[in-house]
C-alpha atoms as a PDB file:
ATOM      1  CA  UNK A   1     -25.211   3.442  -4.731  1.00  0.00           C
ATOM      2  CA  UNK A   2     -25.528   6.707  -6.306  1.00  0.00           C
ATOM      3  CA  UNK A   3     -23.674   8.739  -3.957  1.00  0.00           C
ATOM      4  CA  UNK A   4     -20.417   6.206  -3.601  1.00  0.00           C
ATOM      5  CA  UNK A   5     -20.898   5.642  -7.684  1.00  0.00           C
ATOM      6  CA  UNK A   6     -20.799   9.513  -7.975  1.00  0.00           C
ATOM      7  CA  UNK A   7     -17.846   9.819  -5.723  1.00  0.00           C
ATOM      8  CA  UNK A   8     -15.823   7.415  -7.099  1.00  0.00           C
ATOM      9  CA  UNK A   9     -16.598   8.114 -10.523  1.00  0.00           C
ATOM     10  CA  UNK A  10     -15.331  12.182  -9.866  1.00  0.00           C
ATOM     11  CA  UNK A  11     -12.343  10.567  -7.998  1.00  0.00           C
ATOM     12  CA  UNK A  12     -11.258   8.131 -11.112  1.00  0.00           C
ATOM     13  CA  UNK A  13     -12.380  10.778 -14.040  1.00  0.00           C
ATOM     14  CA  UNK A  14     -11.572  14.247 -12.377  1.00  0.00           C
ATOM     15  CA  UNK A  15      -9.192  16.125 -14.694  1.00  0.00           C
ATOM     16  CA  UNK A  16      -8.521  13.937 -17.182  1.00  0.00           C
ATOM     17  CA  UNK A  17      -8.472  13.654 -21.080  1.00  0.00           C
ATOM     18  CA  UNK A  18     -11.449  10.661 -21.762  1.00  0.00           C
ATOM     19  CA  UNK A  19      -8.648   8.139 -22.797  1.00  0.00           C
ATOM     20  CA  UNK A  20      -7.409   7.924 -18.965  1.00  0.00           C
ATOM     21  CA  UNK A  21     -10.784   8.412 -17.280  1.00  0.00           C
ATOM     22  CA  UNK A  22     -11.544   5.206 -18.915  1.00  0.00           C
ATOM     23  CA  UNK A  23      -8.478   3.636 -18.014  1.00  0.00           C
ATOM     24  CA  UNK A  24      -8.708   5.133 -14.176  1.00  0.00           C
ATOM     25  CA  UNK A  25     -12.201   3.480 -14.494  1.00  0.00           C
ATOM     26  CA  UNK A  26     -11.151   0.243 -15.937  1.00  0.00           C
ATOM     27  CA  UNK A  27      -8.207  -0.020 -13.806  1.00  0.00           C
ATOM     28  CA  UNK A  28      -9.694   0.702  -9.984  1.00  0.00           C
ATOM     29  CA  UNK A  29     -12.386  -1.578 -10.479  1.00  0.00           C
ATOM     30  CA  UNK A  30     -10.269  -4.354 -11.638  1.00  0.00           C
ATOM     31  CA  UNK A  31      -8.304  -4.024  -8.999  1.00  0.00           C
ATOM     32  CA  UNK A  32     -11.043  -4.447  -6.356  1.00  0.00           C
ATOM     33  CA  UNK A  33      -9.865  -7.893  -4.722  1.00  0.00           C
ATOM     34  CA  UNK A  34     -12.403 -10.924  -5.208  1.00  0.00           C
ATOM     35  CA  UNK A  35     -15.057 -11.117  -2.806  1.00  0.00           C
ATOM     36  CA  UNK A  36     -18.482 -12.892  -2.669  1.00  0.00           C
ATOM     37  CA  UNK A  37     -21.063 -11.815  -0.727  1.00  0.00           C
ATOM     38  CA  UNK A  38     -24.254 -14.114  -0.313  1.00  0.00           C
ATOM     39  CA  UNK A  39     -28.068 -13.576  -0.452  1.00  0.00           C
ATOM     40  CA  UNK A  40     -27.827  -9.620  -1.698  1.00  0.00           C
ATOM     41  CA  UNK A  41     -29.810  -8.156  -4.437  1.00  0.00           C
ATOM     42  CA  UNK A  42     -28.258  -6.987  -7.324  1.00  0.00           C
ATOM     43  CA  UNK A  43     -28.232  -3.270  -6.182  1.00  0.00           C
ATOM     44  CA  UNK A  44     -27.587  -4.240  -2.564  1.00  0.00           C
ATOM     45  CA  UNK A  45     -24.430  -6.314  -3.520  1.00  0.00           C
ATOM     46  CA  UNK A  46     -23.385  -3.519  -6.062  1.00  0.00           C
ATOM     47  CA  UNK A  47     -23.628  -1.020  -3.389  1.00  0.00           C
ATOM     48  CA  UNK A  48     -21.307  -3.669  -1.165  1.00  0.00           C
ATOM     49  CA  UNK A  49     -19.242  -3.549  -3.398  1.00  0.00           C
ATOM     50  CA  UNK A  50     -18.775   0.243  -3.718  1.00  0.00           C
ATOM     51  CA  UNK A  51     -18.365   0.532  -0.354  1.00  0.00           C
ATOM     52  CA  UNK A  52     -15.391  -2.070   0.608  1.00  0.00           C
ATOM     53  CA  UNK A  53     -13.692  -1.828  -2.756  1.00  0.00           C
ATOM     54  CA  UNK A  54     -13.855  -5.547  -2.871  1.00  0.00           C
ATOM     55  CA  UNK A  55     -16.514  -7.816  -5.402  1.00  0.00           C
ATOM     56  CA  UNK A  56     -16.846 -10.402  -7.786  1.00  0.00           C
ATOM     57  CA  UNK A  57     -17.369 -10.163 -11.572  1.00  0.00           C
ATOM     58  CA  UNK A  58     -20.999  -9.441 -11.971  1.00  0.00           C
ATOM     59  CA  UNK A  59     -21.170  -6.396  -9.774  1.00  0.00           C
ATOM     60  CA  UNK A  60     -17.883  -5.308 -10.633  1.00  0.00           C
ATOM     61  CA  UNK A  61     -18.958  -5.057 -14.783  1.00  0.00           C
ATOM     62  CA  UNK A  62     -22.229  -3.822 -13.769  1.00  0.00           C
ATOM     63  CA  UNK A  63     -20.255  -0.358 -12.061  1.00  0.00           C
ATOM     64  CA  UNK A  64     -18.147  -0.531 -15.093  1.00  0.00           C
ATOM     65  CA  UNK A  65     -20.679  -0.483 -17.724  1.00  0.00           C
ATOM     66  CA  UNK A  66     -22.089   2.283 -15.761  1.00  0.00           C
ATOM     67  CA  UNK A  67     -19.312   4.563 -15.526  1.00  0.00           C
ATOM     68  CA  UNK A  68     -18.436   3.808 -19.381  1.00  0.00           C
ATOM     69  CA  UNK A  69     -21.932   4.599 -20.420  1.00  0.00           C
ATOM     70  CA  UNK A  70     -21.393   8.077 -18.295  1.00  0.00           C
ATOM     71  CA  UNK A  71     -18.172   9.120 -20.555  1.00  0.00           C
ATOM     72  CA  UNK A  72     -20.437   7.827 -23.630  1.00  0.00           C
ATOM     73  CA  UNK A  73     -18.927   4.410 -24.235  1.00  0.00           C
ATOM     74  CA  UNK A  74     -20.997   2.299 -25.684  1.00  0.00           C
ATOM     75  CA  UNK A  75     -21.434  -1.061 -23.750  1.00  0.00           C
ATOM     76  CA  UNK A  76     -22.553  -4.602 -23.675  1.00  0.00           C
ATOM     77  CA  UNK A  77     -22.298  -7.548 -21.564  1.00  0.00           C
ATOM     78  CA  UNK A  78     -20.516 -10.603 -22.068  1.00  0.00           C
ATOM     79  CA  UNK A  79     -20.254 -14.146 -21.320  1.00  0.00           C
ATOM     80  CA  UNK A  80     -16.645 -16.031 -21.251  1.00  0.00           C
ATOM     81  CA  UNK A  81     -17.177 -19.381 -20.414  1.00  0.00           C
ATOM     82  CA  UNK A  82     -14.630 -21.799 -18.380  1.00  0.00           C
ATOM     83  CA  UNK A  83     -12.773 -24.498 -17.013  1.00  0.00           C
ATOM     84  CA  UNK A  84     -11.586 -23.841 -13.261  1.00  0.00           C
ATOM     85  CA  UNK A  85      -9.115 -26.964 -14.220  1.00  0.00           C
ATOM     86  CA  UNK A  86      -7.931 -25.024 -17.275  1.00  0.00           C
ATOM     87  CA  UNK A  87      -7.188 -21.585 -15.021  1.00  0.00           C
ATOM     88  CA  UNK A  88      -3.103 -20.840 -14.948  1.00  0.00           C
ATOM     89  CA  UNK A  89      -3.405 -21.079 -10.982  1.00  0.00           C
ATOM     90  CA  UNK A  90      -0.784 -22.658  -8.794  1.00  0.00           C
ATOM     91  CA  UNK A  91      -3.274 -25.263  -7.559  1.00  0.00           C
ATOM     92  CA  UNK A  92      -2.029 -28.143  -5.316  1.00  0.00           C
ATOM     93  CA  UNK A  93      -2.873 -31.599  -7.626  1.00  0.00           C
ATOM     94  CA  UNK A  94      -5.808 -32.566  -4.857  1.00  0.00           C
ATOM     95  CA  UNK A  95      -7.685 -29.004  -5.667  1.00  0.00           C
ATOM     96  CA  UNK A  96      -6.570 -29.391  -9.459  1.00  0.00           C
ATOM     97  CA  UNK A  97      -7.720 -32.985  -9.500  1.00  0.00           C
ATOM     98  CA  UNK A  98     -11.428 -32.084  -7.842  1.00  0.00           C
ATOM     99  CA  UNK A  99     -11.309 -29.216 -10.344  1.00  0.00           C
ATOM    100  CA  UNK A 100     -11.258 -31.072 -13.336  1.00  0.00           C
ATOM    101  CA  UNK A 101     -14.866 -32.811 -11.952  1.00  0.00           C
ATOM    102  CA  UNK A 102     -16.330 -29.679 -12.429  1.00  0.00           C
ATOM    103  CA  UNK A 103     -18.500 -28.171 -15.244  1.00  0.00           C
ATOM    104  CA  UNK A 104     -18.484 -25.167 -17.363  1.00  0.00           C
ATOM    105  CA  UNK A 105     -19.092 -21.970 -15.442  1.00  0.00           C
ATOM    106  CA  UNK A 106     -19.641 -18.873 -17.095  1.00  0.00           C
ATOM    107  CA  UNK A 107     -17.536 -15.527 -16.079  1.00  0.00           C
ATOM    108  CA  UNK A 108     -19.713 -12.019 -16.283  1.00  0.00           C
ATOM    109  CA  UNK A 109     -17.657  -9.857 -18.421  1.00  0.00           C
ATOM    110  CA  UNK A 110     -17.983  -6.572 -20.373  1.00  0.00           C
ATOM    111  CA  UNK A 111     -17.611  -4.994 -23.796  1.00  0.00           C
ATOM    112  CA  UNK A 112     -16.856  -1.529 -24.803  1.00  0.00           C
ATOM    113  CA  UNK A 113     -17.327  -0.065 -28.232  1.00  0.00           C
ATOM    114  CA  UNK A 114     -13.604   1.617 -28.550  1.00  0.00           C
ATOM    115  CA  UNK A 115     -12.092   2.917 -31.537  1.00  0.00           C
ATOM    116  CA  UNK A 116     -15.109   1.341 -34.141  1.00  0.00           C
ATOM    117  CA  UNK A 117     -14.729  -2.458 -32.224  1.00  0.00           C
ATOM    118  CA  UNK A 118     -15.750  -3.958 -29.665  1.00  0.00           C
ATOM    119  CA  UNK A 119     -13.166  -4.788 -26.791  1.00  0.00           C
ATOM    120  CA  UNK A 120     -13.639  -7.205 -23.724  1.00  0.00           C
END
């Protein structure tokens, strides 16, 4: 991981003011399309992850917190629990219905200590 993480890191932050390095940051690793990928370790599937640009939450916020604690953001992890019934996606009414049958699953998100708060 630490040669892709250092790469991508110089590619996202190189040049500029510590406002849009975090935003660069923020913004490329959001933009990773969802993918799951089964039966990997943590650093294993964070290291997938690096290296096709494609992940799920938990990796994705663990690369985030990373690179945010590397400018000197202060960090934390969060929790955002959820309905999949309640999501604003264009499900057909079968999916929708089977939806609604199941429970609470819980999101990994992230926090960063910007501007004397805490943002998600």
């Amino acid at each position: 991981m630490d040669k892709l993480f250092e790469q991508y890191f110089n590619e996202w932050t190189e040049g500029k003011s510590p406002l849009l390095a975090r935003i660069s940051i923020f913004n490329a690793i959001r933009d990773f399309p969802y993918t799951s990928y089964k039966g990997l370790k943590m650093e294993d599937w964070i290291d997938k992850v690096l290296q096709e640009r494609r992940g799920s939450c938990s990796p994705k916020h663990f690369i985030l917190i990373r690179m945010f604690n590397r400018l000197g953001i202060k960090t934390r992890f969060a929790s955002c629990p959820m309905f999949w019934h309640e999501q604003k996606i264009s499900f057909p009414e079968p999916l929708r219905e089977a939806a609604r049958k199941l429970p609470i699953v819980y999101h990994t998100a992230s926090q960063a200590h910007i501007n004397g708060r805490w943002v998600i």
